[in-house]
N, C-alpha and C. Protein backbone atom coordinates (compact mmCIF):
# COMPACT_ATOMS: atom_id res chain seq x y z
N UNK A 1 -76.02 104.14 13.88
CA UNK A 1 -75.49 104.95 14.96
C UNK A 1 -76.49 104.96 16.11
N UNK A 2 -75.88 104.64 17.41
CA UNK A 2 -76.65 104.58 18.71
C UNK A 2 -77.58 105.58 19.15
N UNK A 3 -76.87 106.30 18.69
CA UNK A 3 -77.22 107.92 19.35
C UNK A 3 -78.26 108.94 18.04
N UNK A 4 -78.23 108.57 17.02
CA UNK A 4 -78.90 109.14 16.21
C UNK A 4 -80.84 109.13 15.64
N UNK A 5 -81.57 109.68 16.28
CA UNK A 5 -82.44 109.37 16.39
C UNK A 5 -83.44 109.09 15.03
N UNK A 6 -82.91 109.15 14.17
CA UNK A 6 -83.24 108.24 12.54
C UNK A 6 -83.28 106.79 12.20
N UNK A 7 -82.09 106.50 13.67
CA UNK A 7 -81.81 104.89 13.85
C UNK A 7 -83.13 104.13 14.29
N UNK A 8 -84.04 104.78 14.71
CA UNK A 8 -85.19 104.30 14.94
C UNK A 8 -85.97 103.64 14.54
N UNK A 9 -86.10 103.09 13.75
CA UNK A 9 -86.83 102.45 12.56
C UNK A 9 -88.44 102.54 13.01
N UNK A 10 -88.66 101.93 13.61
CA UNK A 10 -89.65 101.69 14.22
C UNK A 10 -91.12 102.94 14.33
N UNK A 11 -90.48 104.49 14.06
CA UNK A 11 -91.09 105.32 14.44
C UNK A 11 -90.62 106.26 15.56
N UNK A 12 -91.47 107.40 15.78
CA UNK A 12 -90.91 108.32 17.07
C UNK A 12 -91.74 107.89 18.38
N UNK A 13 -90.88 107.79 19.23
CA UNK A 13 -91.09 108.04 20.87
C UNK A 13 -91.98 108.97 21.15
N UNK A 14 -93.30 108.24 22.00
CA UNK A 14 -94.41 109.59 22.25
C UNK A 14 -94.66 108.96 23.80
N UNK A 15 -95.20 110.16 24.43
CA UNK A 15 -95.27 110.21 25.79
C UNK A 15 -96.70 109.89 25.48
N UNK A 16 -96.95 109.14 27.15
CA UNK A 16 -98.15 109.21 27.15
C UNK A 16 -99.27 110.36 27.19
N UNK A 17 -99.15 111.37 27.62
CA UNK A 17 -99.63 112.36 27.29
C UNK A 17 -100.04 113.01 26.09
N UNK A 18 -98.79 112.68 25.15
CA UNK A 18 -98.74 113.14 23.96
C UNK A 18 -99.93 112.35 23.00
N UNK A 19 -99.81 111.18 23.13
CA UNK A 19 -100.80 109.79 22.53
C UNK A 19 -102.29 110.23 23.09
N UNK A 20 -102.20 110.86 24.48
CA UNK A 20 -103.97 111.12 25.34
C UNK A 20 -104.11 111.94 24.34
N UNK A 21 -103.61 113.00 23.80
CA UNK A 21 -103.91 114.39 23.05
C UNK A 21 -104.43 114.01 21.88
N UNK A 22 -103.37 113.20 21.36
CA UNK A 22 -103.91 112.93 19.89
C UNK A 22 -105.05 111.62 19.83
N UNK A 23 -105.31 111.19 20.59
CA UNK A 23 -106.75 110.39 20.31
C UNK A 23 -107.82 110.97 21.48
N UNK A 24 -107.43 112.29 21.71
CA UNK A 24 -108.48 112.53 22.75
C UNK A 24 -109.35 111.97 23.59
N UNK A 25 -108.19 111.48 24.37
CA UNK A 25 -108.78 110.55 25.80
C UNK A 25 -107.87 110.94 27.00
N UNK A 26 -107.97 110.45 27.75
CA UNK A 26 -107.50 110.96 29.38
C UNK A 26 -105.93 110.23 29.13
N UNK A 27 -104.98 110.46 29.98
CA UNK A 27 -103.85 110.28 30.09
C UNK A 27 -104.51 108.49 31.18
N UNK A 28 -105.33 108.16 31.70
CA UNK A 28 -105.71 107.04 32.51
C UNK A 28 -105.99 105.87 31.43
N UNK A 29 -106.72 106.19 30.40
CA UNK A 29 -107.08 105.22 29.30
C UNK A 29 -106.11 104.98 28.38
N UNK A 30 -105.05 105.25 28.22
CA UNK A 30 -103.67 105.72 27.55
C UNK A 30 -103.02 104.07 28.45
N UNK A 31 -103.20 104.89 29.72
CA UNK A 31 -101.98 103.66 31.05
C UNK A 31 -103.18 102.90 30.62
N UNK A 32 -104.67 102.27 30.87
CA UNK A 32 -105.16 101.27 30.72
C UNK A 32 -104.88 100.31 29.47
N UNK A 33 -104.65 100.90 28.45
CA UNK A 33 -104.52 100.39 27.19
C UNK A 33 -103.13 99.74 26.99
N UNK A 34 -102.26 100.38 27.45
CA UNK A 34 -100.91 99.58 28.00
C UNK A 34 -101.05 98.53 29.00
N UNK A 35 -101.52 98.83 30.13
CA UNK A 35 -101.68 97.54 30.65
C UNK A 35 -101.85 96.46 30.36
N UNK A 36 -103.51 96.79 29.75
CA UNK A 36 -104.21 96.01 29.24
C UNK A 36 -103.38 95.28 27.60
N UNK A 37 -102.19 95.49 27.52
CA UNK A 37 -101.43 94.95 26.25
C UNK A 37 -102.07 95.04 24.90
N UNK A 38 -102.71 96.06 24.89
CA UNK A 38 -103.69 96.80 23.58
C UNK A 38 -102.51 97.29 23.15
N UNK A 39 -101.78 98.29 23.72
CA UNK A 39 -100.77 99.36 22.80
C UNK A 39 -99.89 99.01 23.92
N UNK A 40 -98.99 98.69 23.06
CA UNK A 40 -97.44 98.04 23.02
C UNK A 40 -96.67 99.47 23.40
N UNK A 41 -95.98 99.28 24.39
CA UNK A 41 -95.36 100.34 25.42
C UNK A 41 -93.69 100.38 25.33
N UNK A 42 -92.63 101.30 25.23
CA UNK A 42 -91.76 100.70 26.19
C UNK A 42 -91.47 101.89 27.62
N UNK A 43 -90.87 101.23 28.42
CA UNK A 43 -90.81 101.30 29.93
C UNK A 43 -89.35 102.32 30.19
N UNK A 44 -89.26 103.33 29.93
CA UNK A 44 -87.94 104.22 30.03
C UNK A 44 -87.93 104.47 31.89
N UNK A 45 -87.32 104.13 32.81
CA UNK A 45 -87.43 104.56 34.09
C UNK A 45 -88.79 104.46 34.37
N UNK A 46 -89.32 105.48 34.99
CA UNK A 46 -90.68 105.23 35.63
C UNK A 46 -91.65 105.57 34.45
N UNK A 47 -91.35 105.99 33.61
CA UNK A 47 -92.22 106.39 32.28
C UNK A 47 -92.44 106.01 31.22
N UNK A 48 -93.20 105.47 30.47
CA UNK A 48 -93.77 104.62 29.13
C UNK A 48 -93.67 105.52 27.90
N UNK A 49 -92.97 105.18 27.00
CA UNK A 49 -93.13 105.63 25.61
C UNK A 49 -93.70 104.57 24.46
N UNK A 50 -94.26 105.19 23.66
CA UNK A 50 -95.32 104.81 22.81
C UNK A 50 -94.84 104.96 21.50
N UNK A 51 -94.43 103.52 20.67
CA UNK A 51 -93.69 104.12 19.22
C UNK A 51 -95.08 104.36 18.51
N UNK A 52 -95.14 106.29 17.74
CA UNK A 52 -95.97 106.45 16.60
C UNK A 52 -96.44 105.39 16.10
N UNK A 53 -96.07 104.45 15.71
CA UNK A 53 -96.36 103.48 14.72
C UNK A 53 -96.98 102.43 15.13
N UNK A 54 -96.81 101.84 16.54
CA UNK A 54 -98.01 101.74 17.40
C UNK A 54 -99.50 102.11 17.76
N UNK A 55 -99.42 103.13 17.78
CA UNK A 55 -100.64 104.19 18.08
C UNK A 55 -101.16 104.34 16.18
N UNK A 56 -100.66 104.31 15.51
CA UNK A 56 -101.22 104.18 14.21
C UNK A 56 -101.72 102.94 13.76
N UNK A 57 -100.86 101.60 14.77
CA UNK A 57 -101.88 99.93 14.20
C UNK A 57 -102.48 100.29 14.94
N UNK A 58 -103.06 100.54 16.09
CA UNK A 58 -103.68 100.38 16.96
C UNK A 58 -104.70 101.22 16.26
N UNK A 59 -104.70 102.23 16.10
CA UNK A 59 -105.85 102.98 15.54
C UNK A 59 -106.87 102.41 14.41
N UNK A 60 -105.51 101.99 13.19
CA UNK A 60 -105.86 101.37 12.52
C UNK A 60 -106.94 100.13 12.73
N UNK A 61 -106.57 99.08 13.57
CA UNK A 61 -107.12 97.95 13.53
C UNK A 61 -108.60 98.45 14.09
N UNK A 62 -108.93 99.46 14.72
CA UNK A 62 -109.91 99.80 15.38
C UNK A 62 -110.84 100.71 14.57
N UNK A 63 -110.45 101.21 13.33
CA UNK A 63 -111.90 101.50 12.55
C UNK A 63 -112.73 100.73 11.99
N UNK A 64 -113.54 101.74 11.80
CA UNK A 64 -114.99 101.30 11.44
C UNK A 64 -115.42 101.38 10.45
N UNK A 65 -116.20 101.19 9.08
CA UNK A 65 -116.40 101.34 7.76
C UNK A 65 -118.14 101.06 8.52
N UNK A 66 -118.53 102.70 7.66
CA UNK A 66 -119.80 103.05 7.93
C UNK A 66 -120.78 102.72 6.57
N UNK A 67 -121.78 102.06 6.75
CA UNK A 67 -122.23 101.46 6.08
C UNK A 67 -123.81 101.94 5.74
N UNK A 68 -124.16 102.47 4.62
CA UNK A 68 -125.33 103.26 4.19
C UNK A 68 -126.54 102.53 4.50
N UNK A 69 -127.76 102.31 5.03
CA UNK A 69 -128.39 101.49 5.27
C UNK A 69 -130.21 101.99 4.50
């Protein structure tokens, strides 16, 4: 169903704002990271949404394993 937002597979729709909050960074490094084709965007009218599941590879691929020395 078109209209049912479960149809989503993919994950939930997050604003950019919403994505600045939860990795605590500026709403500017959010738009850079889209630009920059780091985190995969889509383009609703003048405004970018961010599938969850995006922002979770992305996170993902970017840790770090701290290493006892």
């Amino acid at each position: 169903m078109v209209g049912d937002p479960q149809s989503f597979s993919s994950g939930n729709l997050l604003t950019v704002s919403e994505v600045a909050r939860a990795m605590r960074v500026s709403n500017m490094t959010v738009y850079r990271l889209i630009k920059g084709g780091d985190l995969p965007a889509v383009r609703v009218g003048k405004n970018y949404r961010i599938r969850e599941t995006e922002v979770e590879r992305y996170l993902a691929d970017r840790s770090v394993q701290v290493v006892d020395s």
